[in-house]
PDB file of N, CA and C in Angstrom:
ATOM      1  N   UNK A   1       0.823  -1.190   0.000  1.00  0.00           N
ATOM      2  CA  UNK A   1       0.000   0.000   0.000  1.00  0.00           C
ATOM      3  C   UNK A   1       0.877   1.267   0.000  1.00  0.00           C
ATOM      4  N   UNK A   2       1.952   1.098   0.996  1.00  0.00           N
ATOM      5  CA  UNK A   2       2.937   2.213   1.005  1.00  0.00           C
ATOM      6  C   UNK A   2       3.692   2.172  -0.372  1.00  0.00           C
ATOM      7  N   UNK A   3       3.856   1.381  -1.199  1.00  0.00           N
ATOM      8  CA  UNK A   3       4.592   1.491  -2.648  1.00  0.00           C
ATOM      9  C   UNK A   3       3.361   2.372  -3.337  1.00  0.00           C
ATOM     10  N   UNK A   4       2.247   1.414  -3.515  1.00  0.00           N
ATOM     11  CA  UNK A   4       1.025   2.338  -4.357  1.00  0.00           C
ATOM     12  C   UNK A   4       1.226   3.683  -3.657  1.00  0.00           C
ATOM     13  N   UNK A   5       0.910   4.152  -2.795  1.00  0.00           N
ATOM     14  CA  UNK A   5       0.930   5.510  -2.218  1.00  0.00           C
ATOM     15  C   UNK A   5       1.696   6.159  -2.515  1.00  0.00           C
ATOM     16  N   UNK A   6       3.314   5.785  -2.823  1.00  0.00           N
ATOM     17  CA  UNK A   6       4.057   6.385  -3.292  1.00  0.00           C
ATOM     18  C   UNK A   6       4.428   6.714  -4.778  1.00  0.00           C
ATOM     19  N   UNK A   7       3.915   5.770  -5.848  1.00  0.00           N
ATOM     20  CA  UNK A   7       3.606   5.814  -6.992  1.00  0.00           C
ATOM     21  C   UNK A   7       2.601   7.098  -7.337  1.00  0.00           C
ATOM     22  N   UNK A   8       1.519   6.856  -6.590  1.00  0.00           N
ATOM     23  CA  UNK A   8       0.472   7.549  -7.318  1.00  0.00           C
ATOM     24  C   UNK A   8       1.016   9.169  -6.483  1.00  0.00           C
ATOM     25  N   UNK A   9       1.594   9.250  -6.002  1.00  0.00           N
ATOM     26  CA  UNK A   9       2.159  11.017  -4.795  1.00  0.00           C
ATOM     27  C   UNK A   9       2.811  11.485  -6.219  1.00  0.00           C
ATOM     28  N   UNK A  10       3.922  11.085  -6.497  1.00  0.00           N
ATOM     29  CA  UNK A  10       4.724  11.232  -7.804  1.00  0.00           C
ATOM     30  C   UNK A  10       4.149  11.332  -8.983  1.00  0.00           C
ATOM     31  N   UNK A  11       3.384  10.895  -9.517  1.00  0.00           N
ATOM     32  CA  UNK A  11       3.138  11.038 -10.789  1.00  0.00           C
ATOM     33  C   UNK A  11       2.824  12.290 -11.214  1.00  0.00           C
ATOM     34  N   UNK A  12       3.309  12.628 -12.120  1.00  0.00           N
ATOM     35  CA  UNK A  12       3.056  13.630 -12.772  1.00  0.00           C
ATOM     36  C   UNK A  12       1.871  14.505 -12.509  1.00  0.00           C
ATOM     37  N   UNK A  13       0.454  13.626 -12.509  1.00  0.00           N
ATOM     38  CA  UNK A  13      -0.843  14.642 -12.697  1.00  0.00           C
ATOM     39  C   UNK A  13      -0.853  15.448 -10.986  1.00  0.00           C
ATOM     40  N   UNK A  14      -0.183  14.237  -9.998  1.00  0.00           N
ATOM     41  CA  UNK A  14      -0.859  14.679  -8.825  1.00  0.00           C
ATOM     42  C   UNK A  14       0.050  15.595  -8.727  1.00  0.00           C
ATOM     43  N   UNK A  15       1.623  15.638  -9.057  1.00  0.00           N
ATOM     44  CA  UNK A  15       2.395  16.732  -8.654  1.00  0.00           C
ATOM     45  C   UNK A  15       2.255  18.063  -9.431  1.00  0.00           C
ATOM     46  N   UNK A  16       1.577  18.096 -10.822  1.00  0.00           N
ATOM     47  CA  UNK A  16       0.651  19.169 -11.346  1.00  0.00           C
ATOM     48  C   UNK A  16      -0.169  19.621 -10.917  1.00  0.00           C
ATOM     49  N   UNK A  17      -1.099  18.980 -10.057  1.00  0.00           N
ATOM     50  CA  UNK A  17      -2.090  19.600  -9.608  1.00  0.00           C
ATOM     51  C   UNK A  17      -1.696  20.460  -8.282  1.00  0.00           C
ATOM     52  N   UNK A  18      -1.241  19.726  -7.346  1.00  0.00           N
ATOM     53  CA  UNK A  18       0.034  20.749  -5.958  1.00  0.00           C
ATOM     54  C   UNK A  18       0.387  21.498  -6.563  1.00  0.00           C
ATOM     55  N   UNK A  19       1.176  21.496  -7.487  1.00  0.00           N
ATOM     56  CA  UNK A  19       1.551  23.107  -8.430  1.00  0.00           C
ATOM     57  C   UNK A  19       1.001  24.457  -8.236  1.00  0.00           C
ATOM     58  N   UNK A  20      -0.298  23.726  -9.461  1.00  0.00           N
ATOM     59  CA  UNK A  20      -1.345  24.372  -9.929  1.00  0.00           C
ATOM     60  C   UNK A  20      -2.104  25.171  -8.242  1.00  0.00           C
ATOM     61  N   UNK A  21      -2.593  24.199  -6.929  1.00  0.00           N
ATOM     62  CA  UNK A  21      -3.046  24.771  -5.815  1.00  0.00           C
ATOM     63  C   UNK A  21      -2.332  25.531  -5.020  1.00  0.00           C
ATOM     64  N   UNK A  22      -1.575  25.025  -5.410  1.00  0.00           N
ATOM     65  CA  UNK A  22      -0.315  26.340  -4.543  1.00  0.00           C
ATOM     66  C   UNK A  22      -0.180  27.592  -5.640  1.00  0.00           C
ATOM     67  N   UNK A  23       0.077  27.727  -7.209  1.00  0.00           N
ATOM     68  CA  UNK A  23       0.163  29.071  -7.395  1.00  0.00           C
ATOM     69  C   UNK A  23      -1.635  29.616  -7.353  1.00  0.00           C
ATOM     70  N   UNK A  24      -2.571  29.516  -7.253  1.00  0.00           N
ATOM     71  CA  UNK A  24      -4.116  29.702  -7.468  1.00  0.00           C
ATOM     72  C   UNK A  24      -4.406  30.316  -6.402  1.00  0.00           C
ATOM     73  N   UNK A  25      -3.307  29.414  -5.145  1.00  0.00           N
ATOM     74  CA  UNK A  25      -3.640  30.281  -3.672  1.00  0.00           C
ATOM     75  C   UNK A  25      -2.833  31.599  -3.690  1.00  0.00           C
ATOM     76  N   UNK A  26      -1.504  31.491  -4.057  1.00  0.00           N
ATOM     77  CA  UNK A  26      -0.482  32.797  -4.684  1.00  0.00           C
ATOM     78  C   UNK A  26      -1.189  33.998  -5.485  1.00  0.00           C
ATOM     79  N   UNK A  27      -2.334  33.223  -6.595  1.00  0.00           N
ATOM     80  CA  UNK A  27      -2.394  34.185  -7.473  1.00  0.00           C
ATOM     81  C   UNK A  27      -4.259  34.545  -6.917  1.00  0.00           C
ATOM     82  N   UNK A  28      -4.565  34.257  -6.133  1.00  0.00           N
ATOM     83  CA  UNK A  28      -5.915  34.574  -5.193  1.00  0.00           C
ATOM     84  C   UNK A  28      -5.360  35.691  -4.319  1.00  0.00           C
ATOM     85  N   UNK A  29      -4.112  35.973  -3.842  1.00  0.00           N
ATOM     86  CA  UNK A  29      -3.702  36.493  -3.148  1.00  0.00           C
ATOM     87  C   UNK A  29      -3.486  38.213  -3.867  1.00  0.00           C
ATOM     88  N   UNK A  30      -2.876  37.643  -4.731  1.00  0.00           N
ATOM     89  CA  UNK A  30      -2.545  39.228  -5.546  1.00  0.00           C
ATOM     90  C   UNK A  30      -3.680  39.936  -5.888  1.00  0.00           C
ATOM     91  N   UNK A  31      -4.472  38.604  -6.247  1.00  0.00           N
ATOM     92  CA  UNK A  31      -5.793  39.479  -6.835  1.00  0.00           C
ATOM     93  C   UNK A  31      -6.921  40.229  -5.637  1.00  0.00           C
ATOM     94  N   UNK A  32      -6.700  39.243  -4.768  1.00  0.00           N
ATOM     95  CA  UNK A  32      -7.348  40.190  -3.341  1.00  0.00           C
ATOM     96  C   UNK A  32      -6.303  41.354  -2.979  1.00  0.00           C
ATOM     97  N   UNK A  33      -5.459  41.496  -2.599  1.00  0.00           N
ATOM     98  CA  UNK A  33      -4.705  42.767  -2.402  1.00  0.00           C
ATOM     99  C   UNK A  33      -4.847  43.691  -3.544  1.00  0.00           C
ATOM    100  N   UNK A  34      -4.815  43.162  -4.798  1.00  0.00           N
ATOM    101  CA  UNK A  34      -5.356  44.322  -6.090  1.00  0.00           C
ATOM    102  C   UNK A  34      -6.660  44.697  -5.855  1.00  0.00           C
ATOM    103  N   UNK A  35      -7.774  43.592  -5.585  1.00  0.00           N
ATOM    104  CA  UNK A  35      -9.152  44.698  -5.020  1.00  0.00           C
ATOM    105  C   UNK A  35      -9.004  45.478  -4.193  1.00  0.00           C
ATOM    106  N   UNK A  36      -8.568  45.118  -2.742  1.00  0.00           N
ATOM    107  CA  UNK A  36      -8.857  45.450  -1.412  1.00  0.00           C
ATOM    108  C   UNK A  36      -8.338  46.875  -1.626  1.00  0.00           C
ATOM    109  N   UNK A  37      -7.174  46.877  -2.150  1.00  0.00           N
ATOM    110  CA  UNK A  37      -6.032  48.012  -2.145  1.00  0.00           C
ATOM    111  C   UNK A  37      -5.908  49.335  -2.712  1.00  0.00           C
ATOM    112  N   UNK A  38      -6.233  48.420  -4.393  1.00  0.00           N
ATOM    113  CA  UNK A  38      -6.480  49.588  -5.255  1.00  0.00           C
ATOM    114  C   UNK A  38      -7.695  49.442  -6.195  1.00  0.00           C
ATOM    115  N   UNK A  39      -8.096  48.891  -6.741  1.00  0.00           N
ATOM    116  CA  UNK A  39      -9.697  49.153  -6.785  1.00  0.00           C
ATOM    117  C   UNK A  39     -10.726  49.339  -6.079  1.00  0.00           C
ATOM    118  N   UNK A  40     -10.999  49.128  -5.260  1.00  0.00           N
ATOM    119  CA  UNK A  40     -12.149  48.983  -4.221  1.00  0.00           C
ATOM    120  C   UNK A  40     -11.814  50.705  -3.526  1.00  0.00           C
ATOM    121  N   UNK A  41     -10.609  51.321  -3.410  1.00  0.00           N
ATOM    122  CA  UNK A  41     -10.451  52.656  -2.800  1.00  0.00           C
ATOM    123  C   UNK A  41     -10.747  53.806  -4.348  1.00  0.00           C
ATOM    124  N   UNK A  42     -10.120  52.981  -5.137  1.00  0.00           N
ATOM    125  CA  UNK A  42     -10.848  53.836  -6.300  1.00  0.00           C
ATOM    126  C   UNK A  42     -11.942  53.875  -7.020  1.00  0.00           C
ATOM    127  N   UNK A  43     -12.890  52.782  -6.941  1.00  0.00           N
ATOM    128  CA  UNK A  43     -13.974  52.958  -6.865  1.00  0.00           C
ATOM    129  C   UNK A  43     -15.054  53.654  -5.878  1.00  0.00           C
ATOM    130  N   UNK A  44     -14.282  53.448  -4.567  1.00  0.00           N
ATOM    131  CA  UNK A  44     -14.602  54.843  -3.776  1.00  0.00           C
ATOM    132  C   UNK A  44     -14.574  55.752  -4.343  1.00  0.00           C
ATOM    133  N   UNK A  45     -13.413  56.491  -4.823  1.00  0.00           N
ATOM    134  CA  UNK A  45     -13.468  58.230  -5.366  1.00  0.00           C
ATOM    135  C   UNK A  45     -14.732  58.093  -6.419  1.00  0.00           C
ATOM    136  N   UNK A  46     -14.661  57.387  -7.060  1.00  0.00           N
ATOM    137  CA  UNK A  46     -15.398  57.113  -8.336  1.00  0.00           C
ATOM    138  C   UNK A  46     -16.816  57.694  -8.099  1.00  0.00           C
ATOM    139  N   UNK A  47     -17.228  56.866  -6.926  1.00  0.00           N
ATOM    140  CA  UNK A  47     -18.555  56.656  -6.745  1.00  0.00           C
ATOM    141  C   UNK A  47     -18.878  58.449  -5.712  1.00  0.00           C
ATOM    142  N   UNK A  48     -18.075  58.888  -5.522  1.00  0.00           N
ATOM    143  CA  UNK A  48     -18.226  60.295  -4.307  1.00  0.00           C
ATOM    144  C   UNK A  48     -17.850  59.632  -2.937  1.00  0.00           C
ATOM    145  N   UNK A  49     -17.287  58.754  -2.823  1.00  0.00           N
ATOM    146  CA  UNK A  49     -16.623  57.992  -1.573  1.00  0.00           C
ATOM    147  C   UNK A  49     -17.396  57.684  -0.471  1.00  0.00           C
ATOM    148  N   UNK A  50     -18.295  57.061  -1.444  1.00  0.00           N
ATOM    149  CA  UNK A  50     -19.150  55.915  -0.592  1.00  0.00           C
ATOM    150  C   UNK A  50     -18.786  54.649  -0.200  1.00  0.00           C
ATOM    151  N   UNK A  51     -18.433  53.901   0.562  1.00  0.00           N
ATOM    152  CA  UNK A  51     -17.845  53.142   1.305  1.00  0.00           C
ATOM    153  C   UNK A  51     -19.552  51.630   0.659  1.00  0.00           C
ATOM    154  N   UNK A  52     -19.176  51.391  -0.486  1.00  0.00           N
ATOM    155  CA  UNK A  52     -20.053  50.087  -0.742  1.00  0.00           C
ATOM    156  C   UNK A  52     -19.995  49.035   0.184  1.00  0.00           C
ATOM    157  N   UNK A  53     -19.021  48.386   1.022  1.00  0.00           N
ATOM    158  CA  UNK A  53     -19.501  47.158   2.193  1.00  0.00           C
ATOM    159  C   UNK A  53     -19.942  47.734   2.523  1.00  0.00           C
ATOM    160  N   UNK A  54     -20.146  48.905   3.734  1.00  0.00           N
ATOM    161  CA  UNK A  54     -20.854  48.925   4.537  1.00  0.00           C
ATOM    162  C   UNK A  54     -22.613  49.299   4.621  1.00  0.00           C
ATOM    163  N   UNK A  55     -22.497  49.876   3.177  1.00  0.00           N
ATOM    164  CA  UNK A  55     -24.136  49.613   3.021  1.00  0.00           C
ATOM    165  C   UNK A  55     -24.831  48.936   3.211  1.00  0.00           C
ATOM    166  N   UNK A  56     -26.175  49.503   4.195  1.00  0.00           N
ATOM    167  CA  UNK A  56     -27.483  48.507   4.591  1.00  0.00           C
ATOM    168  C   UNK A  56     -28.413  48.747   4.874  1.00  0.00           C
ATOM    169  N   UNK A  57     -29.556  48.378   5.546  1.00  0.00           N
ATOM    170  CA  UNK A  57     -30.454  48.522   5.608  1.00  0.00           C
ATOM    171  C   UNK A  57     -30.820  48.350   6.193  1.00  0.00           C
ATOM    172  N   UNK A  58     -32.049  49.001   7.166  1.00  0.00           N
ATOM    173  CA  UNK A  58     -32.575  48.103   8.911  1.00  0.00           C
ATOM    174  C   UNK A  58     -33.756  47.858   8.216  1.00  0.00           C
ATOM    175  N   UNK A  59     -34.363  46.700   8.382  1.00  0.00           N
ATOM    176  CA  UNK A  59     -35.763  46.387   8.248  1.00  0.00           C
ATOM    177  C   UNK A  59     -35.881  45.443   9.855  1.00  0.00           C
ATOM    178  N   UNK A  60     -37.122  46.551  10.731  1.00  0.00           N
ATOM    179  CA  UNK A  60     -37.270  46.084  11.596  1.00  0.00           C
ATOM    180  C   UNK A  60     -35.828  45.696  12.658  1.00  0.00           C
ATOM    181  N   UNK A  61     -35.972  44.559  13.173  1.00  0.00           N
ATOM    182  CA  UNK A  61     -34.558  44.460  13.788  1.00  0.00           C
ATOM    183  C   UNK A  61     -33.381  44.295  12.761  1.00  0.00           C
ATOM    184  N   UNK A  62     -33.615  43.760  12.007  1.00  0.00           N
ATOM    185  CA  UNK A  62     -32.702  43.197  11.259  1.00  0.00           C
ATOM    186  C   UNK A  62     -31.744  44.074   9.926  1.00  0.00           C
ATOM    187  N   UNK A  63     -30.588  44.106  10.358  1.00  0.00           N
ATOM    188  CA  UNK A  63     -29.592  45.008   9.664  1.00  0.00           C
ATOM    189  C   UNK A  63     -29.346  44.348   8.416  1.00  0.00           C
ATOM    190  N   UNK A  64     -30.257  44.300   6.766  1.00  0.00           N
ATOM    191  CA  UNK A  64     -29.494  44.165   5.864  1.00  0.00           C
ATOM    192  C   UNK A  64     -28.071  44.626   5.314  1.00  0.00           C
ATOM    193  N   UNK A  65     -26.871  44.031   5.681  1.00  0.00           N
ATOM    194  CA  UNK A  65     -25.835  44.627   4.874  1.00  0.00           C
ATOM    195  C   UNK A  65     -25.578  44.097   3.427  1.00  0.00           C
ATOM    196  N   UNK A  66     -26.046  45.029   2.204  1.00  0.00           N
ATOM    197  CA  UNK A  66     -26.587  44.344   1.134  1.00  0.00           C
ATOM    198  C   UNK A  66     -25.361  44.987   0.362  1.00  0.00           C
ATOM    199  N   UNK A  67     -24.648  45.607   0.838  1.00  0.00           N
ATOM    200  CA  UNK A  67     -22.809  46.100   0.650  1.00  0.00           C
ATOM    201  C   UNK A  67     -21.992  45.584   0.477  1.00  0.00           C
ATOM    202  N   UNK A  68     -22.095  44.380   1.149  1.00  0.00           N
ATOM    203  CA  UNK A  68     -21.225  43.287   1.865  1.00  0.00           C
ATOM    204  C   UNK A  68     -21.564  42.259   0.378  1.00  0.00           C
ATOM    205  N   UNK A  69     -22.270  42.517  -0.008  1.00  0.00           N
ATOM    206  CA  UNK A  69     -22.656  41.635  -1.518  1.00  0.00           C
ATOM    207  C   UNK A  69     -22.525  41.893  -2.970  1.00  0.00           C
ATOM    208  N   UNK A  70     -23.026  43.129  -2.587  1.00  0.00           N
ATOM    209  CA  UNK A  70     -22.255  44.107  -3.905  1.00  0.00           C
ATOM    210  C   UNK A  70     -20.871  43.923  -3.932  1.00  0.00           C
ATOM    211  N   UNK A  71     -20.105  44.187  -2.920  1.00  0.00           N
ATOM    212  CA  UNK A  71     -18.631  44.064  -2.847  1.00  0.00           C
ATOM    213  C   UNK A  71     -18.083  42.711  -2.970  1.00  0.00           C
ATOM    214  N   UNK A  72     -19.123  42.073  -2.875  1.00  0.00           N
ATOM    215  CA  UNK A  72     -18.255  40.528  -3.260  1.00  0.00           C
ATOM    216  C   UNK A  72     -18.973  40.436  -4.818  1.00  0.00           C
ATOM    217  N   UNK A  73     -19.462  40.707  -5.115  1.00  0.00           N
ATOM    218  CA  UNK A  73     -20.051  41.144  -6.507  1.00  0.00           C
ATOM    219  C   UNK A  73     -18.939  41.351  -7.451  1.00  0.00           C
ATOM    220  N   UNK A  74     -18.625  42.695  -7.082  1.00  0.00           N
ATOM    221  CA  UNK A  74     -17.288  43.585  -7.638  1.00  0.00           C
ATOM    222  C   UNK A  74     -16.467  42.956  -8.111  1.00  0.00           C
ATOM    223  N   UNK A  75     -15.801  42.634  -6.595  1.00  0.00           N
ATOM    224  CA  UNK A  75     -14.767  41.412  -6.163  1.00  0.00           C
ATOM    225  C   UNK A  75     -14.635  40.287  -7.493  1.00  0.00           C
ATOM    226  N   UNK A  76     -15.401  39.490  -7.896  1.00  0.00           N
ATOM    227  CA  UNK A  76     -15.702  38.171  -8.427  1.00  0.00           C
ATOM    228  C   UNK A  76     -15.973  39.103  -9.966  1.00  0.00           C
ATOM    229  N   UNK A  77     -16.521  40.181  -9.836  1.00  0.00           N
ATOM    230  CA  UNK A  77     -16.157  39.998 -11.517  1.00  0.00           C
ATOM    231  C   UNK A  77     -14.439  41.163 -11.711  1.00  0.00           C
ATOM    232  N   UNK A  78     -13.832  41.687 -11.035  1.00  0.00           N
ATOM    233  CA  UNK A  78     -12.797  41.782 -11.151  1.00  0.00           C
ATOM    234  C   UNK A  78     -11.575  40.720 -11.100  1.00  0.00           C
ATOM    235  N   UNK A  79     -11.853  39.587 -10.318  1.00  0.00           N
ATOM    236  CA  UNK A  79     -11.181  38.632 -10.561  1.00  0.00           C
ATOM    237  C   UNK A  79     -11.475  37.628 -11.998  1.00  0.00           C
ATOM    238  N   UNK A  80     -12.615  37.342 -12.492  1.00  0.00           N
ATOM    239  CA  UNK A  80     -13.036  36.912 -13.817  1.00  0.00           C
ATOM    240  C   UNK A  80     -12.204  37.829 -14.518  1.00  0.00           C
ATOM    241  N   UNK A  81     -12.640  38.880 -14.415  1.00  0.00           N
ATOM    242  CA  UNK A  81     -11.528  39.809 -15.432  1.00  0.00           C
ATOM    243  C   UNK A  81     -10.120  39.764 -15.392  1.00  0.00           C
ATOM    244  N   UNK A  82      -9.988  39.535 -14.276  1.00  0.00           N
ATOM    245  CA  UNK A  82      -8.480  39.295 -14.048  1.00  0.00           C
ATOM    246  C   UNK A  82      -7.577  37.941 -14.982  1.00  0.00           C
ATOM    247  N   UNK A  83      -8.117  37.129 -14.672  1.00  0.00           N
ATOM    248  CA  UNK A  83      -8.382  35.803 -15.169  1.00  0.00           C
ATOM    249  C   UNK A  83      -8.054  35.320 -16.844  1.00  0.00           C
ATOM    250  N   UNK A  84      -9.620  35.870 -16.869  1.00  0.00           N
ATOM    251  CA  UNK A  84      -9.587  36.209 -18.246  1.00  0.00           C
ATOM    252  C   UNK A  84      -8.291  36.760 -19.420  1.00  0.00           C
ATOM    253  N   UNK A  85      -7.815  37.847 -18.786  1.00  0.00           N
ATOM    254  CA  UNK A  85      -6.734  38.757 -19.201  1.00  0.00           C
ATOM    255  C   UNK A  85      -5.549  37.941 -18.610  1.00  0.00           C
ATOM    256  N   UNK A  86      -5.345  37.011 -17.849  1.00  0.00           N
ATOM    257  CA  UNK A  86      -4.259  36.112 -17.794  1.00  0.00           C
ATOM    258  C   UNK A  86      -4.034  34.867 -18.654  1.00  0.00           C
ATOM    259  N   UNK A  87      -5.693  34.173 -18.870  1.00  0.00           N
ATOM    260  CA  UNK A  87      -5.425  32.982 -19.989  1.00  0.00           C
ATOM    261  C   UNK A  87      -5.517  33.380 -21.148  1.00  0.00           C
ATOM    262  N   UNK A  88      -6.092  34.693 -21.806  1.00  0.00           N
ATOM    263  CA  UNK A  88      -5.904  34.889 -22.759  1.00  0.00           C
ATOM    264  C   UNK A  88      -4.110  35.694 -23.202  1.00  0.00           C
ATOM    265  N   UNK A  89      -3.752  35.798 -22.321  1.00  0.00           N
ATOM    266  CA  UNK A  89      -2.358  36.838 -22.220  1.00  0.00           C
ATOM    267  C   UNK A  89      -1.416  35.218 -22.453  1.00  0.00           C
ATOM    268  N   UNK A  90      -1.818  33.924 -21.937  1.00  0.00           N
ATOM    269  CA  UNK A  90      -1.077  32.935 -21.936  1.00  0.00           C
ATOM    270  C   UNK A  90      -1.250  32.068 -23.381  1.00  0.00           C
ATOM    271  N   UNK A  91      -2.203  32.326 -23.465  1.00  0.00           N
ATOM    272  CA  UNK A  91      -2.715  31.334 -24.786  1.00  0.00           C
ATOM    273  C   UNK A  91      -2.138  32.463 -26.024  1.00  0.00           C
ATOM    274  N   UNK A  92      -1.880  33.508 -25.841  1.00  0.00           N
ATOM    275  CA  UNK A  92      -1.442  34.239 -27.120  1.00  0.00           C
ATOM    276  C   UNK A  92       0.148  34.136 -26.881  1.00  0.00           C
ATOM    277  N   UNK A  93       0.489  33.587 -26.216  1.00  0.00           N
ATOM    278  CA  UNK A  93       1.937  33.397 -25.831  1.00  0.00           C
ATOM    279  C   UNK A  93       2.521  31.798 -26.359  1.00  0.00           C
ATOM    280  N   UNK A  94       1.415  31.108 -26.012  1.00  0.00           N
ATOM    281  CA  UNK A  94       1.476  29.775 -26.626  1.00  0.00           C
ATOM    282  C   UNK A  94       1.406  29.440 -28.353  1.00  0.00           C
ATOM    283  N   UNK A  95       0.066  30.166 -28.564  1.00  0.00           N
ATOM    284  CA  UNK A  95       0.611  30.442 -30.071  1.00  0.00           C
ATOM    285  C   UNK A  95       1.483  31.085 -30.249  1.00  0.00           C
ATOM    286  N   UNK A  96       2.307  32.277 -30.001  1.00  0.00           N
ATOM    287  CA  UNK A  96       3.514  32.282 -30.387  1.00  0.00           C
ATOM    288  C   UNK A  96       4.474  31.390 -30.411  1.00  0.00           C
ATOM    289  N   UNK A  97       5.009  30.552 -29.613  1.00  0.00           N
ATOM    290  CA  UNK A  97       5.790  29.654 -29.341  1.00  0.00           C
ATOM    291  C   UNK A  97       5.390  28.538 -29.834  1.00  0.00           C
ATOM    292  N   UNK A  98       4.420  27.820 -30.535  1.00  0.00           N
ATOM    293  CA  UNK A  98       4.135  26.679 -31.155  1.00  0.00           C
ATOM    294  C   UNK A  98       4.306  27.192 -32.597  1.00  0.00           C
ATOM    295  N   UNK A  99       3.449  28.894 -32.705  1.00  0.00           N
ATOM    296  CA  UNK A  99       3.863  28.871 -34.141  1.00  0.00           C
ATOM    297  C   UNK A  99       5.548  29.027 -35.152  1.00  0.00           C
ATOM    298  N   UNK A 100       6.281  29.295 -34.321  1.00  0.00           N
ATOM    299  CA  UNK A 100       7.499  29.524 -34.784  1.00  0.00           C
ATOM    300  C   UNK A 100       7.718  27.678 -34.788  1.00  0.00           C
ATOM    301  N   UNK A 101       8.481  27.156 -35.800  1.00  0.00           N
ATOM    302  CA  UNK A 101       9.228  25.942 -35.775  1.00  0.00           C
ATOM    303  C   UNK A 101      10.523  26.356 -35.547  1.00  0.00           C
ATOM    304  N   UNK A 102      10.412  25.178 -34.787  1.00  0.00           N
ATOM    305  CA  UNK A 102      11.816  24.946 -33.869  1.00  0.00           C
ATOM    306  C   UNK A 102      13.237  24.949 -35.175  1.00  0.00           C
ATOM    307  N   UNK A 103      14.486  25.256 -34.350  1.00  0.00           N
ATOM    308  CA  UNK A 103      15.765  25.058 -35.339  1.00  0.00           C
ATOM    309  C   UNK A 103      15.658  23.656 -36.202  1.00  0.00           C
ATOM    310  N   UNK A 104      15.455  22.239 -35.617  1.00  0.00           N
ATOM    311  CA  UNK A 104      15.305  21.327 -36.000  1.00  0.00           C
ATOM    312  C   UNK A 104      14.554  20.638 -37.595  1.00  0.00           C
ATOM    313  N   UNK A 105      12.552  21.479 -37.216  1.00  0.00           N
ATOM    314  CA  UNK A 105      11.850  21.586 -37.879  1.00  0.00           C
ATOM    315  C   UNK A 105      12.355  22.407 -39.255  1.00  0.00           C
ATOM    316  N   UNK A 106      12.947  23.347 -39.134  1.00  0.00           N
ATOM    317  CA  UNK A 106      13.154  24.274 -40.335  1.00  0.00           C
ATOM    318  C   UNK A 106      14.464  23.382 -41.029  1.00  0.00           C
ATOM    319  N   UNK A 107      15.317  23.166 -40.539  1.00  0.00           N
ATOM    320  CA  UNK A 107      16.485  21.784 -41.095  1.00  0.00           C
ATOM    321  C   UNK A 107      15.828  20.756 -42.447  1.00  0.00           C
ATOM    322  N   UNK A 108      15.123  20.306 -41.447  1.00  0.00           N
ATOM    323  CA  UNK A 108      14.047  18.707 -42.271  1.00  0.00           C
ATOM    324  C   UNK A 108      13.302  19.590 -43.230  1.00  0.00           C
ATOM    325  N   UNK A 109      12.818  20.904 -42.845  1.00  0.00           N
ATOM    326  CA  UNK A 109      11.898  21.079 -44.263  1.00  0.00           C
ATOM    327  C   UNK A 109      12.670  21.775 -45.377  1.00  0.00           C
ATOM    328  N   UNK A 110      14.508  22.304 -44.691  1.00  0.00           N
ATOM    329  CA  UNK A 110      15.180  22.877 -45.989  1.00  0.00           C
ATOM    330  C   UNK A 110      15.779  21.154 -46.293  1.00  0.00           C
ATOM    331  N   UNK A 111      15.930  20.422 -45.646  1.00  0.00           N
ATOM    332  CA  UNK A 111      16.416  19.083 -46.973  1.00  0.00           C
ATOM    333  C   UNK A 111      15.492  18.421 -47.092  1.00  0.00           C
ATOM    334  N   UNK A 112      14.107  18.245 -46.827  1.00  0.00           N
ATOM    335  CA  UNK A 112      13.311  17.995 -47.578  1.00  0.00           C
ATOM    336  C   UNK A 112      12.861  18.767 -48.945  1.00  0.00           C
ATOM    337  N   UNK A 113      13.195  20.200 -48.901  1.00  0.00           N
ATOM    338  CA  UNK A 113      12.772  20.763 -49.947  1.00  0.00           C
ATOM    339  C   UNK A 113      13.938  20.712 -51.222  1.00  0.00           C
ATOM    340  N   UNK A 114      15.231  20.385 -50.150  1.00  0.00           N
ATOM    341  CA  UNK A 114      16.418  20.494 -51.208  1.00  0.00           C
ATOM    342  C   UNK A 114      16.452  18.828 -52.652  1.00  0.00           C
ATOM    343  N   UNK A 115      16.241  18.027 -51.612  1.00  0.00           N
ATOM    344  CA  UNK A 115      15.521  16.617 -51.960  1.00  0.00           C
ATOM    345  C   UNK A 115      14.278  17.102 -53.210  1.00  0.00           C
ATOM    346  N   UNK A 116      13.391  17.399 -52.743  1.00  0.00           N
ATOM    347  CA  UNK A 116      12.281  17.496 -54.007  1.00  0.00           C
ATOM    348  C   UNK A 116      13.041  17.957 -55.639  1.00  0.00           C
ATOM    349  N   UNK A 117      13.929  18.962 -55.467  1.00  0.00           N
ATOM    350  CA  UNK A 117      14.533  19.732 -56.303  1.00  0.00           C
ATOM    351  C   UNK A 117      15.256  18.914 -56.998  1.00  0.00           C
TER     352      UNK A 117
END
């Protein structure tokens, strides 16, 4: 059991995926300090520096803070955006680098082409 356990720790997918959860928690991090920090204070000025969490509402006893939702609102589509503008920033990086052929590739297709001739 301790061999299987140690097989399957190693393999590739599971040590991709630890990767992957460790930078997601890294890159959750930046993106909360980029709201908290500097959007969320500049959307203050924006707005006449209204403080959106703390907006609410008393109905009866009960204190709607309906602020506290909006701001996670915000939150979640600034991180989508964030996101967004990272896999697309990666995937245009990938086609670059797949579309160029390698030193190798360009070799085989000048003596393949020298061959046809």
């Amino acid at each position: 059991m301790i061999k299987e356990l140690k097989a399957f720790a190693v393999k590739g997918n599971v040590v991709d995926l630890a990767i992957a959860v460790v930078f997601a928690a890294a890159f959750g991090q930046v993106i909360s300090a980029f709201v908290n920090h500097i959007m969320t204070p500049l959307l203050g000025i924006i707005i006449g520096g209204v403080d959106i969490e703390s907006a609410a509402v008393i109905i009866g006893e009960a204190e709607v803070r309906y602020g506290m939702f909006l701001q996670s609102l915000i939150d979640f589509g600034i991180i989508t955006l964030s996101l967004f503008i990272f896999v697309k920033a990666y995937q245009a990086l990938k086609r670059k680098e797949t579309s160029e052929p390698d030193e190798q590739t360009v070799l085989l297709r000048e003596i393949r082409n020298s061959l046809k001739k």
